[in-house]
N, C-alpha and C. Protein backbone atom coordinates (compact mmCIF):
# COMPACT_ATOMS: atom_id res chain seq x y z
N UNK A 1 4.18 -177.77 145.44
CA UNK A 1 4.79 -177.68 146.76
C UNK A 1 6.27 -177.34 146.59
N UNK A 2 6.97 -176.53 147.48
CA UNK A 2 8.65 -175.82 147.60
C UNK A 2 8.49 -176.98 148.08
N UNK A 3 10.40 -176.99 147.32
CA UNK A 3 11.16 -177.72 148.26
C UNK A 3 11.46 -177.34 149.47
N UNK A 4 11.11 -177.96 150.65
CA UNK A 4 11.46 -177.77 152.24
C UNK A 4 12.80 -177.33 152.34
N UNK A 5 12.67 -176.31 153.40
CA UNK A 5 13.57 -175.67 154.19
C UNK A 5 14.41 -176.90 154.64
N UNK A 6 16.20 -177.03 154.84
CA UNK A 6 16.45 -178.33 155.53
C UNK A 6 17.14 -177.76 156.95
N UNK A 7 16.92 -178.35 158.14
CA UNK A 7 17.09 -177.99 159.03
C UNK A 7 18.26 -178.92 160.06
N UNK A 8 18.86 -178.88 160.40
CA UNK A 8 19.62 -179.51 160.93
C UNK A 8 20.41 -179.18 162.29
N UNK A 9 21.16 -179.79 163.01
CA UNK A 9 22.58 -179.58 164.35
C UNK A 9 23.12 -179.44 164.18
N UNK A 10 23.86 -179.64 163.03
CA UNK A 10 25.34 -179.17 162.32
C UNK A 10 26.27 -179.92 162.93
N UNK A 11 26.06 -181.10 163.14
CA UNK A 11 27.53 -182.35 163.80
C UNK A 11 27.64 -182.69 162.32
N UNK A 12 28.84 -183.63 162.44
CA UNK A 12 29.77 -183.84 161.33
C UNK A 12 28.58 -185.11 160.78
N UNK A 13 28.84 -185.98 159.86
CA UNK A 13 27.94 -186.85 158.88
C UNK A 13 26.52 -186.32 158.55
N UNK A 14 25.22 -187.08 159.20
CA UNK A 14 24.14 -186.87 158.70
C UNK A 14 23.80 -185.21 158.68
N UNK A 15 23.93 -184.45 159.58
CA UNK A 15 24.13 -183.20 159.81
C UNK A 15 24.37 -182.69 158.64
N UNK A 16 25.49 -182.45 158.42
CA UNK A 16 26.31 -181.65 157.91
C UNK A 16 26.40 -182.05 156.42
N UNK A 17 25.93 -183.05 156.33
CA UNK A 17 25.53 -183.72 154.57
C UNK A 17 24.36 -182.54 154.21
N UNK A 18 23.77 -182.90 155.02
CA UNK A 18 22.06 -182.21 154.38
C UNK A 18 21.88 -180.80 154.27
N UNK A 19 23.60 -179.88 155.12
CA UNK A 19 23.70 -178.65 155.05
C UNK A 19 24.32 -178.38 153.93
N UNK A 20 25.48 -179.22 153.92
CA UNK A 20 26.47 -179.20 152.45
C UNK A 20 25.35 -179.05 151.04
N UNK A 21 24.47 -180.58 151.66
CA UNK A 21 23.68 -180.52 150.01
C UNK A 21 22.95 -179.36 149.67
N UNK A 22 21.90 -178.66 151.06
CA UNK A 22 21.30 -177.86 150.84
C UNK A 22 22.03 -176.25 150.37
N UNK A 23 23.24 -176.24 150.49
CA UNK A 23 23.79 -175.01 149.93
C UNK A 23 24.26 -175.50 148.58
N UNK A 24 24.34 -176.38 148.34
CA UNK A 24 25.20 -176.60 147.15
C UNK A 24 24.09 -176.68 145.98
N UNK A 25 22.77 -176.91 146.39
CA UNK A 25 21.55 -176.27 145.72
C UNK A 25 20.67 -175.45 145.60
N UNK A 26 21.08 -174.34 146.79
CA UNK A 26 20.46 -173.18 146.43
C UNK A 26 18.83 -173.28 147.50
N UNK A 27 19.17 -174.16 148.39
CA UNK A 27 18.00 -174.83 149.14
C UNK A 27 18.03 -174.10 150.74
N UNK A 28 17.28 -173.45 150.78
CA UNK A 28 17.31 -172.99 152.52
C UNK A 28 17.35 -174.21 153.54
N UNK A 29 18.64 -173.68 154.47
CA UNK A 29 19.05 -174.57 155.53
C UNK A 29 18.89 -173.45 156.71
N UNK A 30 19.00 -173.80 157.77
CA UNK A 30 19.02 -173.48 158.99
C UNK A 30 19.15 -174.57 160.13
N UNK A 31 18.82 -173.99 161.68
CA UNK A 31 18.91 -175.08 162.58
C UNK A 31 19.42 -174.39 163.74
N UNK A 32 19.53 -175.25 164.93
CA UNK A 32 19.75 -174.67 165.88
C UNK A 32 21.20 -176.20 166.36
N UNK A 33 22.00 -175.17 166.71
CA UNK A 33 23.38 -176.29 166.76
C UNK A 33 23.83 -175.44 168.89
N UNK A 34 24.72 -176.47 169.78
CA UNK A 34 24.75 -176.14 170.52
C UNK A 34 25.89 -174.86 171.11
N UNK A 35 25.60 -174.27 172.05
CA UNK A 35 26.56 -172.89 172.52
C UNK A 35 28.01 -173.71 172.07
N UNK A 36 28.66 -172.24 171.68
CA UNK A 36 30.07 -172.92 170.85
C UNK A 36 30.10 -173.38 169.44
N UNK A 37 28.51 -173.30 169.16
CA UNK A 37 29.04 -173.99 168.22
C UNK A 37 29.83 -175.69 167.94
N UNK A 38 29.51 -176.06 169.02
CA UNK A 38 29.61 -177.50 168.99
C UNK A 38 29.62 -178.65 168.01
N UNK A 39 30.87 -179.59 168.10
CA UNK A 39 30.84 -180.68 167.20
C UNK A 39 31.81 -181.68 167.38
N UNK A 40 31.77 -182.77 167.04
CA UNK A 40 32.60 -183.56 167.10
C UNK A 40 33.98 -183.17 166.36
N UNK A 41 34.15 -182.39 165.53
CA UNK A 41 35.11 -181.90 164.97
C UNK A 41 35.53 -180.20 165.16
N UNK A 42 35.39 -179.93 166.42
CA UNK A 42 35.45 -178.72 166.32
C UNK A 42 34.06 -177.85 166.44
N UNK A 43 34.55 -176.73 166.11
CA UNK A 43 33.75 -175.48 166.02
C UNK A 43 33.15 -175.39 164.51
N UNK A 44 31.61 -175.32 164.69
CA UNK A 44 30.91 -175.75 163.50
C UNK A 44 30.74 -174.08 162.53
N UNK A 45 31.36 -174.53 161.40
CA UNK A 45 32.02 -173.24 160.44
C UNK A 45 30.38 -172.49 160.10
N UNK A 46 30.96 -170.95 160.20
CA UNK A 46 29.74 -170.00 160.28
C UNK A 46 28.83 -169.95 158.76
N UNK A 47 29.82 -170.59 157.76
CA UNK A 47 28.67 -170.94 156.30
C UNK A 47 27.50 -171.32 156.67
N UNK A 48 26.86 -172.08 157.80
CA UNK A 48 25.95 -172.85 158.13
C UNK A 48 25.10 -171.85 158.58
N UNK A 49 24.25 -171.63 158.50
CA UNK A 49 23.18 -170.64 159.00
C UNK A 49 22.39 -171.25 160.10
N UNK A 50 23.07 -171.60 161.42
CA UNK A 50 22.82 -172.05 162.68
C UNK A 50 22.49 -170.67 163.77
N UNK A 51 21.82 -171.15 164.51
CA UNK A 51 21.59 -170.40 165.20
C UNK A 51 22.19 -171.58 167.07
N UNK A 52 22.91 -170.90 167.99
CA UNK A 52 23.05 -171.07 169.06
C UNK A 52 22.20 -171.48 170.29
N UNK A 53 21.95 -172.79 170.53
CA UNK A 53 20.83 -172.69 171.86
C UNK A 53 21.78 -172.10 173.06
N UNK A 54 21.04 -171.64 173.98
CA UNK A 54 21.39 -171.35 175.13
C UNK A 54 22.79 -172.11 175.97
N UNK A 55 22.47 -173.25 176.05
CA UNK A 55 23.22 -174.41 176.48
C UNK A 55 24.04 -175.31 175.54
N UNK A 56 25.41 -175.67 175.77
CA UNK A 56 26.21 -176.42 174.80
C UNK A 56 25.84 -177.80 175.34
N UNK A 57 24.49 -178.13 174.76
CA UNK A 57 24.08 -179.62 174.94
C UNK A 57 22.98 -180.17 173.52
N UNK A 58 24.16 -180.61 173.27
CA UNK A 58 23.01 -181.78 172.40
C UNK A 58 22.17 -181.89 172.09
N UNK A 59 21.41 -182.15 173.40
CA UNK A 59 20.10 -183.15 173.36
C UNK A 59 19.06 -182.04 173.62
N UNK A 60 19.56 -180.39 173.98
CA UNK A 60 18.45 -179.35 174.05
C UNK A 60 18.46 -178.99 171.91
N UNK A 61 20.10 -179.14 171.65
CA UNK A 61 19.73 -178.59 169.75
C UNK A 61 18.91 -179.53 169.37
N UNK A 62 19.37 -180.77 169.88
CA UNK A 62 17.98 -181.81 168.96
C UNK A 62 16.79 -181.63 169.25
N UNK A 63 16.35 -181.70 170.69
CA UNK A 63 15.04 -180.99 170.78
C UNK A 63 14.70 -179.60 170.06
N UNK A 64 15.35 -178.60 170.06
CA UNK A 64 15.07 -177.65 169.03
C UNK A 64 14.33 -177.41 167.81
N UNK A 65 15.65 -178.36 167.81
CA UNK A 65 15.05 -178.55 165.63
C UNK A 65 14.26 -179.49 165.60
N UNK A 66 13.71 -180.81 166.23
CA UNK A 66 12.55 -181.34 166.32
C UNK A 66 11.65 -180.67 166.33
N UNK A 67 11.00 -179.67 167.14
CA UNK A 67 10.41 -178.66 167.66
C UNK A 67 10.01 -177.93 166.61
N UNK A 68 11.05 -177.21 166.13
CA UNK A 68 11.13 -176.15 164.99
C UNK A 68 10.51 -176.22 163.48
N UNK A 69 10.78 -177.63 163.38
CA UNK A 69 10.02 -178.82 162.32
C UNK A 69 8.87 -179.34 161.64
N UNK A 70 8.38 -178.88 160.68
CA UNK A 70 7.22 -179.90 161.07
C UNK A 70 7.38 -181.37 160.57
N UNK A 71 8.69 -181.99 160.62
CA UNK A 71 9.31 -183.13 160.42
C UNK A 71 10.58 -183.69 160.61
N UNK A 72 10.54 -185.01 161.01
CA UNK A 72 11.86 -185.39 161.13
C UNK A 72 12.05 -186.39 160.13
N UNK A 73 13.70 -185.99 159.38
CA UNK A 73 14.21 -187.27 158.89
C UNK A 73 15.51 -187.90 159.23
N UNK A 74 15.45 -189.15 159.70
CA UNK A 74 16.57 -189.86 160.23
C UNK A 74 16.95 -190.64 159.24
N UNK A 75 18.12 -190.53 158.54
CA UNK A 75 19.15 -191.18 157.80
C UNK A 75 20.29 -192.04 158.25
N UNK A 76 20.46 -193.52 158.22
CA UNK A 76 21.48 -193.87 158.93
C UNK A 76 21.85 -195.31 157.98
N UNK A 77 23.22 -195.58 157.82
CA UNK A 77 23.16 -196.94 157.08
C UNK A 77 22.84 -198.08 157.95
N UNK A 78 22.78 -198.41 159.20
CA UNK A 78 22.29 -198.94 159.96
C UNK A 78 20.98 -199.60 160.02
N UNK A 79 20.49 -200.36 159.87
CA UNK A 79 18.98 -200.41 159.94
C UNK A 79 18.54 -200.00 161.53
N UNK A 80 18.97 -200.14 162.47
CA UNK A 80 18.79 -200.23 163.75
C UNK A 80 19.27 -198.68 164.50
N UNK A 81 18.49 -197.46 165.02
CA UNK A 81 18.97 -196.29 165.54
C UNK A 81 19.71 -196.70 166.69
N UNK A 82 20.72 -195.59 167.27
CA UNK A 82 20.97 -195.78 168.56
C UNK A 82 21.67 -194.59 169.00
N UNK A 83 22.06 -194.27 169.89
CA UNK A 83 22.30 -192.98 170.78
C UNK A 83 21.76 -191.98 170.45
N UNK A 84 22.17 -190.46 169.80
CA UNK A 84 21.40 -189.37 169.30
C UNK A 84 20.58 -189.80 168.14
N UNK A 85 20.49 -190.70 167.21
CA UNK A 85 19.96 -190.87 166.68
C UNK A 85 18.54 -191.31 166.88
N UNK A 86 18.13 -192.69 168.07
CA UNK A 86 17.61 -193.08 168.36
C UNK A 86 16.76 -192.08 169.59
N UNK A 87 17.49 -190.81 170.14
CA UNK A 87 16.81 -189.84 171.09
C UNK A 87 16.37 -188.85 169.90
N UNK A 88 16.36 -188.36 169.02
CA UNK A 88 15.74 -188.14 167.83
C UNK A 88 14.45 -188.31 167.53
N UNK A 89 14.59 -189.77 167.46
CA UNK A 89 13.32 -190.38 166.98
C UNK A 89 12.20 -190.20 168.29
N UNK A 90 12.82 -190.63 169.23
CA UNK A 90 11.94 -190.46 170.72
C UNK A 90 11.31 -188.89 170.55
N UNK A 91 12.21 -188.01 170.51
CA UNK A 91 11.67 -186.62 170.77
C UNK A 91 10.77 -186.13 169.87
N UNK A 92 10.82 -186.82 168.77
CA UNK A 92 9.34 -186.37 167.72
C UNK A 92 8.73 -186.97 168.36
N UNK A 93 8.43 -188.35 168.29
CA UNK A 93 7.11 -189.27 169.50
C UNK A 93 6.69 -188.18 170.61
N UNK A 94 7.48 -187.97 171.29
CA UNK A 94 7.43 -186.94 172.36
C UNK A 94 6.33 -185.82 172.23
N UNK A 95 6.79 -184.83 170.87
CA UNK A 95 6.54 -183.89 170.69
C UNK A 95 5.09 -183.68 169.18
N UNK A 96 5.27 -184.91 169.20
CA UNK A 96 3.88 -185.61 168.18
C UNK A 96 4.42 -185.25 166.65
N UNK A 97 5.55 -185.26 166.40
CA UNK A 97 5.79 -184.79 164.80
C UNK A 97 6.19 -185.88 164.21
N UNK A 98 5.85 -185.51 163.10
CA UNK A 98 6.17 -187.01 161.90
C UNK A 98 7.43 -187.40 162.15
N UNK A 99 8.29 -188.76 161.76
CA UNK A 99 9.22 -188.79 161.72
C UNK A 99 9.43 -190.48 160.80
N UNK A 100 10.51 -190.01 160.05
CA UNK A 100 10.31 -191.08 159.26
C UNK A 100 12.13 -191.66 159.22
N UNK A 101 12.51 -192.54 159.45
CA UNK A 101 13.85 -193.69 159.55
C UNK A 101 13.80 -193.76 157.70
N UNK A 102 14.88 -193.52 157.39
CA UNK A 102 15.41 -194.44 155.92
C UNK A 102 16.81 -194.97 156.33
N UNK A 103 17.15 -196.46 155.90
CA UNK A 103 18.10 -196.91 156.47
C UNK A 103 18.80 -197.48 155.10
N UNK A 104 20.38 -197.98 155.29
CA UNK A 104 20.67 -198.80 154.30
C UNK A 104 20.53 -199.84 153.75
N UNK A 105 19.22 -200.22 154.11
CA UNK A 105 18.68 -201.52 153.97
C UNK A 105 18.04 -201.22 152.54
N UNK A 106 17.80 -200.27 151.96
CA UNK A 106 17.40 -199.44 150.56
C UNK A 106 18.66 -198.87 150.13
N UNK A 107 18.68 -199.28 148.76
CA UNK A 107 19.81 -198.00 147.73
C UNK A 107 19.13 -196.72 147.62
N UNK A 108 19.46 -195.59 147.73
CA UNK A 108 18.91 -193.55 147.38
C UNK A 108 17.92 -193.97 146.52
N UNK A 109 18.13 -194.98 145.39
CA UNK A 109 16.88 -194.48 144.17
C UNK A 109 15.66 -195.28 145.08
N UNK A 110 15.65 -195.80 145.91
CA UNK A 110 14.31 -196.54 146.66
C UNK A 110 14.02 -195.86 147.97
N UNK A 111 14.67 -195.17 148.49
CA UNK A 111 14.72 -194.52 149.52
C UNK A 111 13.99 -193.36 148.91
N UNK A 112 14.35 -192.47 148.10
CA UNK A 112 13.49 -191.18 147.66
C UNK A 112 12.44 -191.09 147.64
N UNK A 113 11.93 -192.04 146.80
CA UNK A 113 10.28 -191.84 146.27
C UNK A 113 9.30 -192.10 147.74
N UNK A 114 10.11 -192.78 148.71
CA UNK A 114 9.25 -193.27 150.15
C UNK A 114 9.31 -192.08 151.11
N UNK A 115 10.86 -191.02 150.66
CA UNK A 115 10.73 -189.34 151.16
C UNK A 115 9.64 -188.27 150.89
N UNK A 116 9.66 -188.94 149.69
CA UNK A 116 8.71 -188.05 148.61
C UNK A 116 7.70 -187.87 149.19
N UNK A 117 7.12 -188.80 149.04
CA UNK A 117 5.71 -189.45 149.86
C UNK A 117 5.21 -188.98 151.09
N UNK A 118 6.30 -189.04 152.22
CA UNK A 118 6.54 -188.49 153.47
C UNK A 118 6.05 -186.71 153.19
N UNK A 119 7.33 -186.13 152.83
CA UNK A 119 7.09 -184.80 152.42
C UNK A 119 5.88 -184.15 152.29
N UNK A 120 4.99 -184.80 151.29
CA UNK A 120 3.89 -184.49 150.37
C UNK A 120 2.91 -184.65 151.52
N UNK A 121 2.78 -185.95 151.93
CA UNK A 121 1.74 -186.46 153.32
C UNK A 121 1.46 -185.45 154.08
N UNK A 122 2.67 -185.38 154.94
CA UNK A 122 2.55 -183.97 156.22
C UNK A 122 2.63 -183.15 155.66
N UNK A 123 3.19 -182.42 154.38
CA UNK A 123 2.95 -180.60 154.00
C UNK A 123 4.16 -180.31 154.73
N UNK A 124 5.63 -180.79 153.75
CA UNK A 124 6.69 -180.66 155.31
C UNK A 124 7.26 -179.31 154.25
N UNK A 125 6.92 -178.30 155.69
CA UNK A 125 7.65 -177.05 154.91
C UNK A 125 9.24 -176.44 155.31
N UNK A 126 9.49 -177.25 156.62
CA UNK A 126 10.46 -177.67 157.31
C UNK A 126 10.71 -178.89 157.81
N UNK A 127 12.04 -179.55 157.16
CA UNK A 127 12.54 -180.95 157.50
C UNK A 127 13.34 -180.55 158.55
N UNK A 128 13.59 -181.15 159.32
CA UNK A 128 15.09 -181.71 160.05
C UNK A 128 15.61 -182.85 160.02
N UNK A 129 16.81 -183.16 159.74
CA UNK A 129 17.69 -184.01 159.15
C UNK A 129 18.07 -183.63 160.41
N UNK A 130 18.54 -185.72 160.52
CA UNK A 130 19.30 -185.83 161.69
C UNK A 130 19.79 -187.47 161.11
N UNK A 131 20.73 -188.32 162.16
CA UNK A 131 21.38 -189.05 162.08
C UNK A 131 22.75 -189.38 162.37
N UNK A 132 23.62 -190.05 162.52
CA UNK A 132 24.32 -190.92 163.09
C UNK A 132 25.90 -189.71 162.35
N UNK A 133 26.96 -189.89 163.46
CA UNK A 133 27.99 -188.48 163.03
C UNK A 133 28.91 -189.43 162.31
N UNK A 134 29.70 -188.84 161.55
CA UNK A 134 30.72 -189.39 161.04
C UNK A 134 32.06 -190.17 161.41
N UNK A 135 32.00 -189.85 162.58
CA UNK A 135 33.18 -190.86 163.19
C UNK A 135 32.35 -192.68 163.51
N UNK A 136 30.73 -192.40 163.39
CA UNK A 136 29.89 -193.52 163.87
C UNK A 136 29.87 -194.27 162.56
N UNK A 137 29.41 -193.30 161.41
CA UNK A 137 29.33 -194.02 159.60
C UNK A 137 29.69 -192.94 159.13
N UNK A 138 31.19 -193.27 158.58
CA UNK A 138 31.48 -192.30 158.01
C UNK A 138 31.42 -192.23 156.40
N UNK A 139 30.06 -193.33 155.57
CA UNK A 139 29.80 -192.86 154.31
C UNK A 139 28.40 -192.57 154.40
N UNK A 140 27.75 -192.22 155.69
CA UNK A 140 26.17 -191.56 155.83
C UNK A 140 26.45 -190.47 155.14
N UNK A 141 27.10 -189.44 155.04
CA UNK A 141 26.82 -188.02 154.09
C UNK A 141 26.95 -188.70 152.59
N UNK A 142 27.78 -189.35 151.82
CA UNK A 142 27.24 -189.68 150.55
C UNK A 142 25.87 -190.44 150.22
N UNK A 143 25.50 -191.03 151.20
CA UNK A 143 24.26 -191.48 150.88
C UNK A 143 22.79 -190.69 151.13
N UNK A 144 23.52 -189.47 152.30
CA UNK A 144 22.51 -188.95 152.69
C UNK A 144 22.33 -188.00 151.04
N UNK A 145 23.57 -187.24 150.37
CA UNK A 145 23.75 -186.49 149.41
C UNK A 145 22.75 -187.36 148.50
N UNK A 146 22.89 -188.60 148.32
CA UNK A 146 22.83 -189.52 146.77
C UNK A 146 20.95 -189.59 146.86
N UNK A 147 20.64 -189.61 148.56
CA UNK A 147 18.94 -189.99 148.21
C UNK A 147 18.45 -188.21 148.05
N UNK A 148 19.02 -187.30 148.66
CA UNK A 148 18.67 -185.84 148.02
C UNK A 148 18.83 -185.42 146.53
N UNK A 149 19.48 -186.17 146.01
CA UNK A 149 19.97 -185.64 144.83
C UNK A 149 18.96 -186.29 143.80
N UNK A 150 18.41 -187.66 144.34
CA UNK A 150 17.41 -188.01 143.92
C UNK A 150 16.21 -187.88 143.78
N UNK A 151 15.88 -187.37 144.92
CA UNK A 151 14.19 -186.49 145.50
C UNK A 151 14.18 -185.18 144.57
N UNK A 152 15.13 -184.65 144.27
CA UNK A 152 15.83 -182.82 143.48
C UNK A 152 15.27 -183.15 142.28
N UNK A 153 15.80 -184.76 141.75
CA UNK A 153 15.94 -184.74 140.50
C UNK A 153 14.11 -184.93 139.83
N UNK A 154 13.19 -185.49 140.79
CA UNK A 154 11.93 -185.56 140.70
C UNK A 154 11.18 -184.93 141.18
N UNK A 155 11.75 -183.66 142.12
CA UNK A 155 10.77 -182.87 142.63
C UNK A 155 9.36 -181.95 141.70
N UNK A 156 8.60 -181.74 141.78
CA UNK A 156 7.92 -181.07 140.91
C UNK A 156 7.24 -179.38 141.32
């Protein structure tokens, strides 16, 4: 099995970890991020291979890339979701797609092998990565990096 396409919104933390990682390995990213280019930090830089929804709203890119998916993964140090994160999780329910929570309640090397698993289960040939922005946890992108780097290191 390829490693999955990673798909993402392109907001700052969980976002934008899983885009960083996925270029920095040679890993197809994409996603659908909102008109403008939208973000908590600005205008989300064109390295990202995003594509524009119609509307500069949120909650239509997250539906998107839910959509677009045949999986969701929510990363958050939090054990507990809440705002976009937690409408995330709803919109796979919604839309009947897998979706699987890893929280910091696990260190990356225990968190992976339970991705792994996930992955392999559904046949995920497209992930979307989602989770909590960086002004909310702003060390979710190293951890989101540390459990990818781990899944990389055992992929087969």
């Amino acid at each position: 099995m390829d490693f999955p396409t990673l798909i993402s919104g392109g907001q700052t933390g969980a976002d934008r970890a899983a885009l960083d990682w996925a270029i920095a390995n040679g890993i197809a990213h994409g996603g659908w991020c909102p008109c403008g280019r939208l973000a908590e930090d600005g205008e989300i830089d064109t390295r990202y291979h995003l594509r524009e929804t119609p509307e500069a709203d949120y909650l239509q890119r997250t539906e998107w890339n839910v959509k677009d998916s045949d999986a969701t993964l929510i990363i958050s140090l939090a054990p507990q979701l809440t705002g976009g994160s937690l409408a995330t999780m709803e919109l796979a329910a919604a839309h009947d797609k897998p979706c699987l929570h890893l929280s910091g309640l696990q260190d990356a090397p225990d968190n992976a092998p339970q991705l792994a698993g996930f992955l392999r289960k559904n046949e995920v040939k497209i992930l979307n990565v989602a989770g909590p922005r960086a002004s909310g946890e702003p060390e979710v992108a190293a951890f989101i990096q540390e459990i990818f780097n781990e899944l990389l290191a055992d992929w087969e």
